[in-house]
C-alpha atoms as a PDB file:
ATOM      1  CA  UNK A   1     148.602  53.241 151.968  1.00  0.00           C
ATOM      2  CA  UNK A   2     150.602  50.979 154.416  1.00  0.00           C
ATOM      3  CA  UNK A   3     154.451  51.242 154.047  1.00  0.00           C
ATOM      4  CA  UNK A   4     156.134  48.199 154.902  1.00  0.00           C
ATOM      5  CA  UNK A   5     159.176  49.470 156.951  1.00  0.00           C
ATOM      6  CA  UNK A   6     161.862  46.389 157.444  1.00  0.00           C
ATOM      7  CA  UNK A   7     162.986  47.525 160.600  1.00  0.00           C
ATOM      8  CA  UNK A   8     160.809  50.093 162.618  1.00  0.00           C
ATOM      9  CA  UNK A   9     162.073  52.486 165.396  1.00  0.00           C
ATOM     10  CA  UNK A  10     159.774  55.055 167.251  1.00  0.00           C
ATOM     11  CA  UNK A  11     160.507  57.407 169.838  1.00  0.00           C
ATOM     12  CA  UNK A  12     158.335  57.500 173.290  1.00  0.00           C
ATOM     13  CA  UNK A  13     158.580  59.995 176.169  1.00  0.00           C
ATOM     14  CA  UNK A  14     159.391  57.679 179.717  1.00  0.00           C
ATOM     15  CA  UNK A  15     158.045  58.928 182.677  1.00  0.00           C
ATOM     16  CA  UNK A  16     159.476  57.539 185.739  1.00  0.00           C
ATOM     17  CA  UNK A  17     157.981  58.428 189.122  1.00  0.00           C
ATOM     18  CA  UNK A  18     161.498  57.858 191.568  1.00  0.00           C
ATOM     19  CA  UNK A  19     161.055  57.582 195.234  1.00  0.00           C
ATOM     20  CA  UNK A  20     161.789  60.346 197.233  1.00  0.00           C
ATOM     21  CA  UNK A  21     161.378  60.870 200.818  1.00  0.00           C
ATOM     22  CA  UNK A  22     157.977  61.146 201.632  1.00  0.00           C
ATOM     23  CA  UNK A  23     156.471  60.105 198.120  1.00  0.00           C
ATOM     24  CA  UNK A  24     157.713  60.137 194.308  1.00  0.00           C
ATOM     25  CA  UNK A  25     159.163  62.533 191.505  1.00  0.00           C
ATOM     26  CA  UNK A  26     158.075  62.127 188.202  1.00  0.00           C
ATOM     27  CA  UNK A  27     161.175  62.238 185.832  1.00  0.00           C
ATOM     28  CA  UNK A  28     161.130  61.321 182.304  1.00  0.00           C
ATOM     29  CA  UNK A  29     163.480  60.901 179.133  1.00  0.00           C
ATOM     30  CA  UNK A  30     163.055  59.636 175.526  1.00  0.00           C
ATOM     31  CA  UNK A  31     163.817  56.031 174.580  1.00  0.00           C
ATOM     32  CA  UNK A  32     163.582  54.928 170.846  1.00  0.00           C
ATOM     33  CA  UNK A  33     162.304  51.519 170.811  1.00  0.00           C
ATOM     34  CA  UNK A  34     162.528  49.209 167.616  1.00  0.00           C
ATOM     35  CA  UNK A  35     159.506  47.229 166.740  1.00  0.00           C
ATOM     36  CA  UNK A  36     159.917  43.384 167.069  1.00  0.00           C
ATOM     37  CA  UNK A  37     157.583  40.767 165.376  1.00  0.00           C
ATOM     38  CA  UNK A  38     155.302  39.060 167.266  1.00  0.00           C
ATOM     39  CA  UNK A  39     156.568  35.383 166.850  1.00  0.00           C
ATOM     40  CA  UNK A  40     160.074  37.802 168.214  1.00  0.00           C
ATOM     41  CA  UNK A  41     158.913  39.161 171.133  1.00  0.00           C
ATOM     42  CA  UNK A  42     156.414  35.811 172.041  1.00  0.00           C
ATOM     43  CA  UNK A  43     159.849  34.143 173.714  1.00  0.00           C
ATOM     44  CA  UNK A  44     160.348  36.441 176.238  1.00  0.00           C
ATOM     45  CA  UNK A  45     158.698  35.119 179.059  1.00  0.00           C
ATOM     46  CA  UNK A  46     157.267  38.738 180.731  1.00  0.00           C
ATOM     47  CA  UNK A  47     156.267  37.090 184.022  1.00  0.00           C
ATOM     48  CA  UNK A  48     159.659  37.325 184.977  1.00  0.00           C
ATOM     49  CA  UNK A  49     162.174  39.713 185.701  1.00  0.00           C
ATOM     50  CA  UNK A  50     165.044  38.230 183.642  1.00  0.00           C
ATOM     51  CA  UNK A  51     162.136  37.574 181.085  1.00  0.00           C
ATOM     52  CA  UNK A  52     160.948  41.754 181.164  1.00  0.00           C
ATOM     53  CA  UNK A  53     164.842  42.296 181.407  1.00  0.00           C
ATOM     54  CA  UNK A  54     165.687  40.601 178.201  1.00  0.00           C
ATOM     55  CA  UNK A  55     162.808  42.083 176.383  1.00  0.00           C
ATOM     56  CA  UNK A  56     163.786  45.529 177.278  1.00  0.00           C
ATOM     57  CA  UNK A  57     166.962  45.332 176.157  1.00  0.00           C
ATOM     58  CA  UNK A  58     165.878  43.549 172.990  1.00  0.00           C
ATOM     59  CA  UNK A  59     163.826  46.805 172.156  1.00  0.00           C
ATOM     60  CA  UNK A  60     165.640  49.389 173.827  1.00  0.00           C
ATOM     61  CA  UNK A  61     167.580  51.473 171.073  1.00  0.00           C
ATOM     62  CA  UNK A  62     168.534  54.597 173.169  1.00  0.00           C
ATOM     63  CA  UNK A  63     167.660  56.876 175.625  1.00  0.00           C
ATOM     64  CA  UNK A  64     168.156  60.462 175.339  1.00  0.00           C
ATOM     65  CA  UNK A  65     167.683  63.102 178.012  1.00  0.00           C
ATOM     66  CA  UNK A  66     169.392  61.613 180.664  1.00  0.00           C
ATOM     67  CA  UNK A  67     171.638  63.737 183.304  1.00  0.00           C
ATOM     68  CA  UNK A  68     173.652  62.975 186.422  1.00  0.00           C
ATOM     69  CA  UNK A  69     172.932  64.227 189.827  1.00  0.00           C
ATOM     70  CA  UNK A  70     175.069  67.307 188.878  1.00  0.00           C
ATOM     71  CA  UNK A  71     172.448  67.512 185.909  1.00  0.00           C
ATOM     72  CA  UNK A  72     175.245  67.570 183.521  1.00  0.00           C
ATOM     73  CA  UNK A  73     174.244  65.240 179.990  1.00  0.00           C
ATOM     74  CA  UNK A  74     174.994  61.587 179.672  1.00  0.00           C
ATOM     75  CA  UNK A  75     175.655  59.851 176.543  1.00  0.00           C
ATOM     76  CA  UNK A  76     173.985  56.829 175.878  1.00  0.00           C
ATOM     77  CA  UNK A  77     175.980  53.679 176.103  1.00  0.00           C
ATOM     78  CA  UNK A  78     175.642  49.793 177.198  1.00  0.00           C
ATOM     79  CA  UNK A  79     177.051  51.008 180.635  1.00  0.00           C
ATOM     80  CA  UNK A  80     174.586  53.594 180.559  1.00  0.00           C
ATOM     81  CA  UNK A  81     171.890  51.467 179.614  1.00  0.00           C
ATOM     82  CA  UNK A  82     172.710  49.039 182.329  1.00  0.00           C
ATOM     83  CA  UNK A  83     173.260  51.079 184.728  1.00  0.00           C
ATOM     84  CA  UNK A  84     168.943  52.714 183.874  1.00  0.00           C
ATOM     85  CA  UNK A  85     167.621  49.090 183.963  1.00  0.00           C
ATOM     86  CA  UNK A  86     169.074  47.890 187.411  1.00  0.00           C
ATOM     87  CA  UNK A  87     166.442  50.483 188.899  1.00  0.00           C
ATOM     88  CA  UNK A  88     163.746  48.451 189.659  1.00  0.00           C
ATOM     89  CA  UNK A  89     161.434  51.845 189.068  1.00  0.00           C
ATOM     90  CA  UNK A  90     162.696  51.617 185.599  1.00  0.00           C
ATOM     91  CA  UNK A  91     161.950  48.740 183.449  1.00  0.00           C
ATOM     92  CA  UNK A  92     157.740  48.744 184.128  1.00  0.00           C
ATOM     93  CA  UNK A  93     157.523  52.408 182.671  1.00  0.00           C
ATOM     94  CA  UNK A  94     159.916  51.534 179.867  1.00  0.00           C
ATOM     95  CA  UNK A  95     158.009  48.477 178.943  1.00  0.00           C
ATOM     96  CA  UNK A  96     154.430  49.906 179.042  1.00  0.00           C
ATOM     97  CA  UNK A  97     155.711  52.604 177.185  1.00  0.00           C
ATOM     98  CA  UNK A  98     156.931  50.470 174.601  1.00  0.00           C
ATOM     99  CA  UNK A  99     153.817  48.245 174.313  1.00  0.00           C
ATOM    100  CA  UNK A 100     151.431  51.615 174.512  1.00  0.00           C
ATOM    101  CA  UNK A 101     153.093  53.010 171.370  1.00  0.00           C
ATOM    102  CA  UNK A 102     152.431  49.328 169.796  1.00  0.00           C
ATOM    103  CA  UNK A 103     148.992  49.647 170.751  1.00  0.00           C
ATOM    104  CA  UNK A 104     148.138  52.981 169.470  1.00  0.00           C
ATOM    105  CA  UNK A 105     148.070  54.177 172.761  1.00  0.00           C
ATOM    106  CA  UNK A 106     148.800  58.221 172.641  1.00  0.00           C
ATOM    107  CA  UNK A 107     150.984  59.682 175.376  1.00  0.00           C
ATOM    108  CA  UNK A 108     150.141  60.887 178.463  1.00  0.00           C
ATOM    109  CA  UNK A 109     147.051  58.214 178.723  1.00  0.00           C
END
């Protein structure tokens, strides 16, 4: 049985690797992503950055997770959200994470 669901959300573990001195730190969060329809999602153009910008943000529902350098809990807003995507170490993890779940792909592949 196949349930049609009108408007799909998912969560997906994020796993960022941020640049450190000498190398990278893998950090991750949650993000719950809705599911767009193809003909949706076909007119963002993902060769660009606006393009992969857009998209993100079309999908992005929340992130959970997320801390500040004093590792104290941030709530989730649009500030919040912006603030996450100007990170240029962000938005390709969010975005194959997104498309992976679409795919079938199971974490941590």
């Amino acid at each position: 049985m196949f349930v049609i669901d009108q408007n799909p959300e998912f969560n997906r573990k994020v796993k960022i690797k941020v640049p450190v001195n000498g190398g990278h730190e893998e950090q991750d969060f949650t993000a719950r992503f809705r599911v767009v329809p193809v003909d949706e999602s076909a007119r963002f153009d993902l060769t660009t950055s606006s393009g992969v910008l857009d998209m993100i943000k079309h999908v992005l529902v929340r992130c959970d997770d997320l801390v500040d350098s004093k590792k104290n809990p941030v709530e989730w807003n649009d500030q919040v959200r912006d603030q996450l995507l100007a990170k240029p170490y962000t938005r390709s993890p969010l975005l194959a994470a997104y498309f992976a779940a679409i795919n079938g792909e199971r974490e941590g592949n």
